[in-house]
Protein backbone atom coordinates (compact mmCIF):
# COMPACT_ATOMS: atom_id res chain seq x y z
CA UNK A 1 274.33 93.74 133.63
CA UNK A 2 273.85 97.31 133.15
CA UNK A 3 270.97 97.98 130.53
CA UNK A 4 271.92 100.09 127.17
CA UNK A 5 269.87 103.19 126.36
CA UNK A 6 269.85 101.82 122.50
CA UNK A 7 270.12 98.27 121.17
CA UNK A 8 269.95 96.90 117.51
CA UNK A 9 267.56 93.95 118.20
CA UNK A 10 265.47 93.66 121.22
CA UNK A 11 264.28 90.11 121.28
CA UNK A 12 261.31 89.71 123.96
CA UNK A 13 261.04 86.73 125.99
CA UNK A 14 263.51 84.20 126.71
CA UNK A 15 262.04 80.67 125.95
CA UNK A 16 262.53 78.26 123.17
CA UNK A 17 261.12 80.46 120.07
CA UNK A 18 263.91 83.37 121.49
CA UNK A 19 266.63 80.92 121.82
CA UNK A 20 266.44 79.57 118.45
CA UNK A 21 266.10 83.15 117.05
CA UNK A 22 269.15 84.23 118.66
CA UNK A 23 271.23 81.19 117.71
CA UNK A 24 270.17 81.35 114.07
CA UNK A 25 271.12 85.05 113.83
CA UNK A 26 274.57 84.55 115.28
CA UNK A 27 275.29 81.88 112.78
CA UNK A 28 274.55 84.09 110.48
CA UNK A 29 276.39 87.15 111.67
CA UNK A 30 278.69 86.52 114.67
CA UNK A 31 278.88 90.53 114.65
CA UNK A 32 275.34 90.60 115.99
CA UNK A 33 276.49 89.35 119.12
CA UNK A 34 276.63 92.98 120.37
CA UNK A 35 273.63 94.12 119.08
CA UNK A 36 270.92 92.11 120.39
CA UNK A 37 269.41 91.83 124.07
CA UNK A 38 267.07 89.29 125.24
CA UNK A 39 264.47 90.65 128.00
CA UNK A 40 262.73 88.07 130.39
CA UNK A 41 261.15 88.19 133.50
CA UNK A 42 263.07 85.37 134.88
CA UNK A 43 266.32 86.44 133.77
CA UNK A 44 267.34 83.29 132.54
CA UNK A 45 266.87 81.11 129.56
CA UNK A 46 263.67 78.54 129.07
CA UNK A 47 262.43 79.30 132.59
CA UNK A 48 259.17 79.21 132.07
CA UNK A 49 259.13 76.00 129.48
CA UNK A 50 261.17 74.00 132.10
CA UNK A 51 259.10 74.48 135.17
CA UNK A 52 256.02 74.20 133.20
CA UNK A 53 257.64 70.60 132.13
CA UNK A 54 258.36 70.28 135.71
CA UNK A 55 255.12 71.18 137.52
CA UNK A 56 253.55 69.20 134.84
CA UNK A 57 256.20 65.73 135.37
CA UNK A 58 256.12 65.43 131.55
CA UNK A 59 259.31 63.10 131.34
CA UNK A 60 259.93 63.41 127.62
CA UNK A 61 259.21 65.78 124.45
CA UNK A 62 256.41 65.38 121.41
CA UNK A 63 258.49 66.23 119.12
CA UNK A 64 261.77 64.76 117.52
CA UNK A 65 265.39 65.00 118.09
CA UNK A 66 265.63 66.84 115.22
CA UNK A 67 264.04 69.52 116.44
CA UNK A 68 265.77 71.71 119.01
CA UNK A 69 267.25 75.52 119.38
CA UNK A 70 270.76 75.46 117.44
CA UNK A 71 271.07 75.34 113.89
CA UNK A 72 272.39 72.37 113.21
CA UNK A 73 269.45 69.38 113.31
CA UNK A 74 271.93 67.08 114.45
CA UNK A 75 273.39 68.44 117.26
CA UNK A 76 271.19 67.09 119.73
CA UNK A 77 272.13 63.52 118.52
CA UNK A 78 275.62 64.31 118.27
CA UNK A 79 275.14 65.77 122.18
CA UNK A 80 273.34 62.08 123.49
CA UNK A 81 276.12 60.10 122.18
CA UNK A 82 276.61 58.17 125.60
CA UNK A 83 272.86 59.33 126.27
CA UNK A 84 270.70 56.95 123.72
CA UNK A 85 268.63 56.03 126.02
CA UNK A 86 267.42 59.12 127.01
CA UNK A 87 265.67 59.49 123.69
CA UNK A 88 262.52 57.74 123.58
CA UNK A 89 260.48 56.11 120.24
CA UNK A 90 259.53 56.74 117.43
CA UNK A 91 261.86 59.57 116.07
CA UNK A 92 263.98 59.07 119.45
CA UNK A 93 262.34 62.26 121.07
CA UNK A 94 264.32 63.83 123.73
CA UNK A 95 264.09 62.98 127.62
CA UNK A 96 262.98 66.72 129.40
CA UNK A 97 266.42 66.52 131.27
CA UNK A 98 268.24 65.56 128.01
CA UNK A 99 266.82 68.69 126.27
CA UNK A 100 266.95 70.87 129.14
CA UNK A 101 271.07 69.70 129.69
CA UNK A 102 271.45 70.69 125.55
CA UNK A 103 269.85 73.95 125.27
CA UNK A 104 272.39 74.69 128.91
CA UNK A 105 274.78 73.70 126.33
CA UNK A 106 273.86 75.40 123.86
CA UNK A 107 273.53 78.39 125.66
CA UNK A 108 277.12 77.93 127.25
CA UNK A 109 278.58 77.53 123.52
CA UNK A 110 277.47 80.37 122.65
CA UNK A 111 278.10 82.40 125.06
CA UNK A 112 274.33 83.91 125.73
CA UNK A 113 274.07 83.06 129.29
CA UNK A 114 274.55 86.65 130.31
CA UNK A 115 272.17 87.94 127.00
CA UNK A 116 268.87 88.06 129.10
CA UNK A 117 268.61 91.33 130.94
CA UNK A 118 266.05 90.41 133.62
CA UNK A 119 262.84 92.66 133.74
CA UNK A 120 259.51 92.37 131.88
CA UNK A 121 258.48 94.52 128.91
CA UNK A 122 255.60 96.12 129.72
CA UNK A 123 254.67 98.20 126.96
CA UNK A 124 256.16 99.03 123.47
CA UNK A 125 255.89 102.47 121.99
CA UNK A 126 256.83 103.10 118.35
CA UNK A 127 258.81 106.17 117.71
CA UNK A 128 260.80 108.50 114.77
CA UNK A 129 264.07 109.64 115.27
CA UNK A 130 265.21 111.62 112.45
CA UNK A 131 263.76 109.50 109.41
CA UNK A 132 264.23 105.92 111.01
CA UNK A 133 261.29 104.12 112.93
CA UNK A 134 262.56 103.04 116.22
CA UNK A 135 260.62 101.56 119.31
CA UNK A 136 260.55 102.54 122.98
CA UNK A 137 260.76 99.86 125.10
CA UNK A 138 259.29 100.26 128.93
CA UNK A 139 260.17 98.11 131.75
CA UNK A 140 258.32 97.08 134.79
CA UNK A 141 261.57 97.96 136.43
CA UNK A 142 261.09 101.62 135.28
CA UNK A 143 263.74 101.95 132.96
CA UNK A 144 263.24 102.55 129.39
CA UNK A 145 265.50 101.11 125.97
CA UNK A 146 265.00 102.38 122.44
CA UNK A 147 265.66 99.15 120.07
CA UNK A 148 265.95 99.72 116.22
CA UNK A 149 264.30 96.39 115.88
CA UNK A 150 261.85 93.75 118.24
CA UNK A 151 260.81 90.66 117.81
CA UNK A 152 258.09 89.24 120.00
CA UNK A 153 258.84 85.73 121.04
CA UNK A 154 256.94 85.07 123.75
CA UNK A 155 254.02 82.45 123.98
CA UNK A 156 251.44 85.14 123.60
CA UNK A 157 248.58 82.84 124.28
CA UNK A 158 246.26 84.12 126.55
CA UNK A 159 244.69 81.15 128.95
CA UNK A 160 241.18 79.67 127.14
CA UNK A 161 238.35 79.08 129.35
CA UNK A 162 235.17 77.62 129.59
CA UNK A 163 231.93 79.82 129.39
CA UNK A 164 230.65 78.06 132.42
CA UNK A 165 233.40 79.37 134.54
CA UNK A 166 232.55 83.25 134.22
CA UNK A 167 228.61 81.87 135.76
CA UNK A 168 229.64 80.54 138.38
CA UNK A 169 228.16 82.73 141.05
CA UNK A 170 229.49 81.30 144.59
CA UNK A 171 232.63 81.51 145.87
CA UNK A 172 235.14 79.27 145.69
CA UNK A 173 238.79 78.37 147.19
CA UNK A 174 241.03 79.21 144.06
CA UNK A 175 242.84 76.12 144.33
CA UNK A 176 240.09 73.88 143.20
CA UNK A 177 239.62 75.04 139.88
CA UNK A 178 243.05 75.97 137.98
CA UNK A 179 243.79 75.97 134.53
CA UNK A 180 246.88 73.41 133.43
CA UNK A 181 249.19 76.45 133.89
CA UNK A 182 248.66 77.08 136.95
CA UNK A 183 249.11 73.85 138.37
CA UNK A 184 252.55 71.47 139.89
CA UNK A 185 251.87 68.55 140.26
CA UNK A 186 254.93 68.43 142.71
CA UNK A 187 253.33 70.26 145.76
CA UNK A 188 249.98 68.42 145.71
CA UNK A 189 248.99 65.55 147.75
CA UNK A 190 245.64 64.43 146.28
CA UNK A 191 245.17 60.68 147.89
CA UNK A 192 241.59 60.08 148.22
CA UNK A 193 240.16 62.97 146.52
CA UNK A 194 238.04 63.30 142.73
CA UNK A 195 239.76 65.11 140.30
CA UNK A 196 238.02 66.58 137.33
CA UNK A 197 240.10 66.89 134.54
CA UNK A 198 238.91 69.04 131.46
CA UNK A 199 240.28 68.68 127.60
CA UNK A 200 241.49 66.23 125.52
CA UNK A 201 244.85 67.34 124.13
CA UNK A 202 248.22 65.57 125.95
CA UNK A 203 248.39 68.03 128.88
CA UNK A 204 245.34 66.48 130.04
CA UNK A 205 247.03 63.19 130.01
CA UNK A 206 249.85 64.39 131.47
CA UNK A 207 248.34 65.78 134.78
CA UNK A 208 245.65 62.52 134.84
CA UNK A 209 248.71 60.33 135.22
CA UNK A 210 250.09 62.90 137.45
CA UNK A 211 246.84 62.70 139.87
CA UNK A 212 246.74 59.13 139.54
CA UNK A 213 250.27 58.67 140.61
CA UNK A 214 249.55 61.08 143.71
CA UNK A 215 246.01 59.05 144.71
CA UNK A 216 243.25 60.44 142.90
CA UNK A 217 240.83 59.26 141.14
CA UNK A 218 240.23 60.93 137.97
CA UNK A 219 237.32 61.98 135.05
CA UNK A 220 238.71 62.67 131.64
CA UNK A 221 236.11 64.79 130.36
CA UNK A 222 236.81 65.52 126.54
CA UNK A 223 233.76 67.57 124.49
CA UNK A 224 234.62 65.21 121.80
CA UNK A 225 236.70 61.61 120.94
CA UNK A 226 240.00 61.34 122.29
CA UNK A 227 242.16 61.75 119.05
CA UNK A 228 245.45 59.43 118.95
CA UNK A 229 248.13 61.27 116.91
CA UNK A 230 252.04 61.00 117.13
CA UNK A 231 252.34 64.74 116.20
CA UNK A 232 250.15 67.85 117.28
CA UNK A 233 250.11 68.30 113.51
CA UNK A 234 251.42 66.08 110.50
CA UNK A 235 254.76 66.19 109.91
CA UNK A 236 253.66 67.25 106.34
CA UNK A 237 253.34 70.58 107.56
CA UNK A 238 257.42 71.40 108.20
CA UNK A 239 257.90 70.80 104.51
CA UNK A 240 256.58 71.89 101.08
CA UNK A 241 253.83 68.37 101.36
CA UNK A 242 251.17 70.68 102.81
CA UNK A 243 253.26 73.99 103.00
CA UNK A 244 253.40 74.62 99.51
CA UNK A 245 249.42 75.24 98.75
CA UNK A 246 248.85 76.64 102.18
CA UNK A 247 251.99 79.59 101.30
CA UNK A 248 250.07 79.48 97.56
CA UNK A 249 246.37 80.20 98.76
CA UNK A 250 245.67 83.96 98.86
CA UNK A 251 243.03 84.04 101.30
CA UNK A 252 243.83 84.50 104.53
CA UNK A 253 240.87 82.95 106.41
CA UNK A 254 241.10 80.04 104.61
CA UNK A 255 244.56 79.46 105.95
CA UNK A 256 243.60 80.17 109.33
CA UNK A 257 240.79 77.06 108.73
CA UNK A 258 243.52 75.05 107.37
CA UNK A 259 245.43 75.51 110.48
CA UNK A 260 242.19 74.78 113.06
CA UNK A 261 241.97 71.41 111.06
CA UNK A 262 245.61 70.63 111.07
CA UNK A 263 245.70 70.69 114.68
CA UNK A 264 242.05 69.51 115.42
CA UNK A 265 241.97 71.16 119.69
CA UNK A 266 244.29 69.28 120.46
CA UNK A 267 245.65 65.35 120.73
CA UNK A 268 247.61 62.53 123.09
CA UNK A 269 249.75 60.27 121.82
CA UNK A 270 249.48 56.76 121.15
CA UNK A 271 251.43 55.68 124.36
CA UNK A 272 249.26 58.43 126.32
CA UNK A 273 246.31 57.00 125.16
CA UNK A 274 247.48 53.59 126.04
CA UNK A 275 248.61 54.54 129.69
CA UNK A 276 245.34 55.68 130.40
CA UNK A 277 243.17 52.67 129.32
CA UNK A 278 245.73 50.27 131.23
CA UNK A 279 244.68 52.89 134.58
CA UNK A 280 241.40 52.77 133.53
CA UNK A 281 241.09 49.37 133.78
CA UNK A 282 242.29 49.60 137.19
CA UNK A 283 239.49 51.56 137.72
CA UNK A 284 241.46 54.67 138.73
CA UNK A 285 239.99 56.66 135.70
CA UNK A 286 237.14 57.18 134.01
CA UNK A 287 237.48 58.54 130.48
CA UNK A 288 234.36 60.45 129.78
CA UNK A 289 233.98 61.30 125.80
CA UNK A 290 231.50 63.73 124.23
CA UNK A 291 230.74 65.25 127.13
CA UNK A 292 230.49 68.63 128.30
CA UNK A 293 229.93 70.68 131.53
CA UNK A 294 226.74 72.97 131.68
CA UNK A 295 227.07 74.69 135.41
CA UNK A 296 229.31 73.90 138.23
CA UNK A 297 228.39 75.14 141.68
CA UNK A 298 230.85 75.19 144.93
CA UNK A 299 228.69 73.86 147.70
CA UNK A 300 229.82 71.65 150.65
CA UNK A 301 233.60 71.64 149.61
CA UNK A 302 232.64 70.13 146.62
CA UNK A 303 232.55 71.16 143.07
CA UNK A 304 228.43 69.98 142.14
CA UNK A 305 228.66 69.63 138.47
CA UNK A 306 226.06 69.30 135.96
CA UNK A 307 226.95 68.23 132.55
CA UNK A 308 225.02 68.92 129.05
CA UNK A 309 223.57 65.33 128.86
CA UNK A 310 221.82 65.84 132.26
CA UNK A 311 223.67 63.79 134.31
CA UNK A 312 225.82 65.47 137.63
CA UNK A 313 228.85 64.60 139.11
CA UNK A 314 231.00 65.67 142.66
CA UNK A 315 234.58 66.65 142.34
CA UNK A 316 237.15 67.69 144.92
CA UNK A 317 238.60 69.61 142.32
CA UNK A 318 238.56 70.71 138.30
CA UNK A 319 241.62 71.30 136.40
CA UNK A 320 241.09 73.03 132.86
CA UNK A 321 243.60 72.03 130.31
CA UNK A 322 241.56 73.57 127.38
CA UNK A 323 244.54 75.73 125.83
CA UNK A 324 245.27 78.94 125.11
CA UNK A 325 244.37 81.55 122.30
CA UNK A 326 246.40 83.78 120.28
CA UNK A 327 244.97 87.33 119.45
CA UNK A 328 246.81 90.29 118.49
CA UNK A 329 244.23 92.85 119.33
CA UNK A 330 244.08 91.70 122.85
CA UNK A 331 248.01 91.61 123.29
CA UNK A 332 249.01 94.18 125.99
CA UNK A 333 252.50 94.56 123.84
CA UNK A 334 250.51 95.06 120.71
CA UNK A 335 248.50 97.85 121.21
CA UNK A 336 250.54 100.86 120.62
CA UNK A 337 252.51 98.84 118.19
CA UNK A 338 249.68 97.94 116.17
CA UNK A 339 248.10 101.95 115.69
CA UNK A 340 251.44 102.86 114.46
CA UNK A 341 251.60 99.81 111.92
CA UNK A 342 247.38 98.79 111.43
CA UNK A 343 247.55 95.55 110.71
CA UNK A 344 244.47 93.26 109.30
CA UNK A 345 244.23 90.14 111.79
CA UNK A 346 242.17 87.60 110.69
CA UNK A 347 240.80 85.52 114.02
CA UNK A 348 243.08 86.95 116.54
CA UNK A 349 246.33 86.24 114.02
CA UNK A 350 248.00 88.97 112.33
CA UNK A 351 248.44 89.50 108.59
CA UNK A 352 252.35 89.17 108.71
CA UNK A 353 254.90 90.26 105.59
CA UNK A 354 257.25 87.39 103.67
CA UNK A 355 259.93 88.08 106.30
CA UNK A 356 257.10 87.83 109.64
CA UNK A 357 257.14 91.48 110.29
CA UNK A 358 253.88 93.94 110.63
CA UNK A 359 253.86 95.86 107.58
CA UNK A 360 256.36 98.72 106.87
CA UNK A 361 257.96 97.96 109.87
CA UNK A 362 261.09 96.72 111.74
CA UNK A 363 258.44 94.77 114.60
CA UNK A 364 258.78 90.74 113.66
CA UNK A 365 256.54 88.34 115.76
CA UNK A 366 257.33 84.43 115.95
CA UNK A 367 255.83 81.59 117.59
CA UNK A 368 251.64 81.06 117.75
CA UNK A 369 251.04 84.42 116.35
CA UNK A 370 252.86 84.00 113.18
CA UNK A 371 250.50 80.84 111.84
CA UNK A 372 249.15 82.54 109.17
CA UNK A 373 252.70 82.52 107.55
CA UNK A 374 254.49 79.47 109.24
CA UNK A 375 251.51 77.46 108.78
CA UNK A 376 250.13 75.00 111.82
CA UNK A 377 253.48 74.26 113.50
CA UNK A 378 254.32 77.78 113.99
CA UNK A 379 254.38 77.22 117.86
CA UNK A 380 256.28 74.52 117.69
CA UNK A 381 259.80 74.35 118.52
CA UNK A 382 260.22 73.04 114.67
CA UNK A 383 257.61 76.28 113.78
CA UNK A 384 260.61 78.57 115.74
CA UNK A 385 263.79 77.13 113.01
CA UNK A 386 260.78 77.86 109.73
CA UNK A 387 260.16 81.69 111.67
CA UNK A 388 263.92 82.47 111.88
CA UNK A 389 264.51 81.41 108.26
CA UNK A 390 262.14 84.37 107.33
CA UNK A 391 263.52 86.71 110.15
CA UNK A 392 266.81 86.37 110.17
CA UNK A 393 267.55 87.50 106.58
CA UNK A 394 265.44 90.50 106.98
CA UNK A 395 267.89 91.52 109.97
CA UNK A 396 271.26 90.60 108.43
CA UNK A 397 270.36 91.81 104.81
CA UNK A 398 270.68 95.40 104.82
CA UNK A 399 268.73 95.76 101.50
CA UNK A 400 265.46 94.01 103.60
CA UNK A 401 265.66 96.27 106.23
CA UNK A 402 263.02 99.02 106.83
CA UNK A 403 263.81 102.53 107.75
């Protein structure tokens, strides 16, 4: 695929938030087909959220059939006809092979397979040509593409850690202490070790099953109660229930509280939950609530750890599924971007317009970054079909565009 030196759109990243974009758009305006390109590392659709689902063994989805890439909500059910049980109650959500087998589909239908031009953006540089705002786009391969428009649909969370993990002072095999992205569950072999697992949302009860299954014995450390919720956030919020006075209330960092409570750092689900009190019975893990690590030392070829309420603990290892964090000002794509177009960002999340584009220009961002408009689902693959309802007029609509 040879790269163009100009492109309409330039849609950046590849994963589920691009792939709904792009699908949405076409529906709208089959003549777009011509005028976008996808850029991606991987060079390849959802490569990143299916070996993340892999490496993590998460067998099914949170959220609901209805929620999925192409624009028609039913699609999905329509596509596991002779598949039902590969969609799993309440709301039948999707099996990880039954959604990854549909968005193939989906991608085959629509002819985008060859769409993602395989290189990584590595910066963005806003630019004039005659009286029309355009941006540069630079490669890591070295080659450059101007693109009329972007939109920025990567996951653009940056990793959350602990405080305790920038004092740690000796050194340490880098293995033993990974964050939840960094770690596949498929290459390990973990039978007789201690496995400290940190965070209370339902990656940490996917990888505690995970080490269970592969002979650890775990601690669930959580810094508060495990919460038990269906949904990372109430369905209320992909409808006009709760949508309607967050969209009507003016101030900006009392949506951004609104959206901290909605999703409450994180949740398992009820059949998580219930997994992991069946293997704690079994005595293969200990679920340790309101509880928090003060220091951890490598000594020995063991993590030492000594926790807030004074009592200390030996690990083999610590995984860290605390999250990630979205802020703009940090965002290596956003810097240039953002002196050309100053934008206020209220904790980390930029001030978007109606149509989830940085003022006065032709720059739209989707997925975590967008909450303060889309509201607490904004990640979410249901929070990617709300973003491209605002987008995608602004690109087809030549009366919304920007010059």
């Amino acid at each position: 695929m040879k790269l163009p030196n100009y492109i309409d759109i330039a849609i950046i990243g590849a994963g589920v938030q691009a792939l709904t974009l792009t699908t949405h758009l076409l529906q709208k305006s089959a003549k777009h087909y011509h005028k976008l390109l996808v850029c991606d590392p991987a060079g390849t659709w959802m490569s990143q959220w299916q070996q993340q689902f892999a490496d993590q063994q998460i067998p099914y989805l949170r959220s609901p059939a209805v929620h999925h890439p192409d624009p028609n909500p039913y699609e999905l059910r329509r596509f596991a006809e002779h598949r039902h049980n590969e969609l799993f109650p309440p709301y039948d959500r999707p099996g990880t092979k039954l959604f990854n087998d549909f968005c193939s589909e989906v991608i085959h239908r629509c002819k985008l397979a060859d769409k993602v031009y395989p290189a990584k953006v590595t910066q963005i540089i806003p630019t004039k040509h005659s009286s029309r705002s355009q941006f540069q786009l630079v490669l890591d391969t070295g080659e450059t593409i101007i693109a009329r428009r972007v939109a920025l649909a990567t996951g653009s969370g940056k990793v959350q850690l602990p405080d305790w993990v920038d004092r740690i002072t000796s050194d340490y095999p880098s293995d033993k202490l990974c964050h939840s992205q960094q770690i596949d569950l498929q290459r390990l072999n973990l039978i007789g070790e201690k496995v400290l697992i940190i965070g209370g949302g339902l990656t940490s009860g996917h990888l505690a099953k995970g080490a269970i299954n592969l002979g650890a014995t775990v601690t669930l450390m959580t810094r508060k109660q495990l919460q038990s919720k269906i949904f990372d956030a109430d369905p209320g919020w992909l409808g006009p229930k709760y949508l309607k006075d967050f969209h009507a209330d003016p101030d900006w960092y009392s949506r951004y509280q609104q959206i901290q409570q909605a999703r409450n750092g994180g949740s398992m689900t009820p059949e998580m939950l219930l997994q992991l009190s069946l293997s704690a019975n079994k005595g293969k893990i200990i679920i340790d609530e309101c509880c928090q690590v003060n220091s951890v030392k490598w000594q020995d070829d063991l993590w030492q750890v000594n926790c807030l309420d004074g009592s200390r603990h030996q690990f083999n290892r610590i995984w860290l599924a605390t999250g990630t964090k979205f802020d703009a000002s940090g965002h290596p794509l956003l810097q240039n971007v953002l002196k050309t177009y100053p934008t206020e960002i209220v904790s980390g999340l930029p001030v978007l317009d109606n149509y989830l584009r940085l003022p006065k220009s032709n720059f739209f961002i989707m997925g975590g970054l967008a909450a303060l408009q889309v509201g607490p689902v904004a990640r979410n693959i249901g929070g990617a079909k709300m973003a491209c309802d605002r987008i995608v007029p602004a690109i087809v609509k030549p009366s919304l565009t920007i010059n």
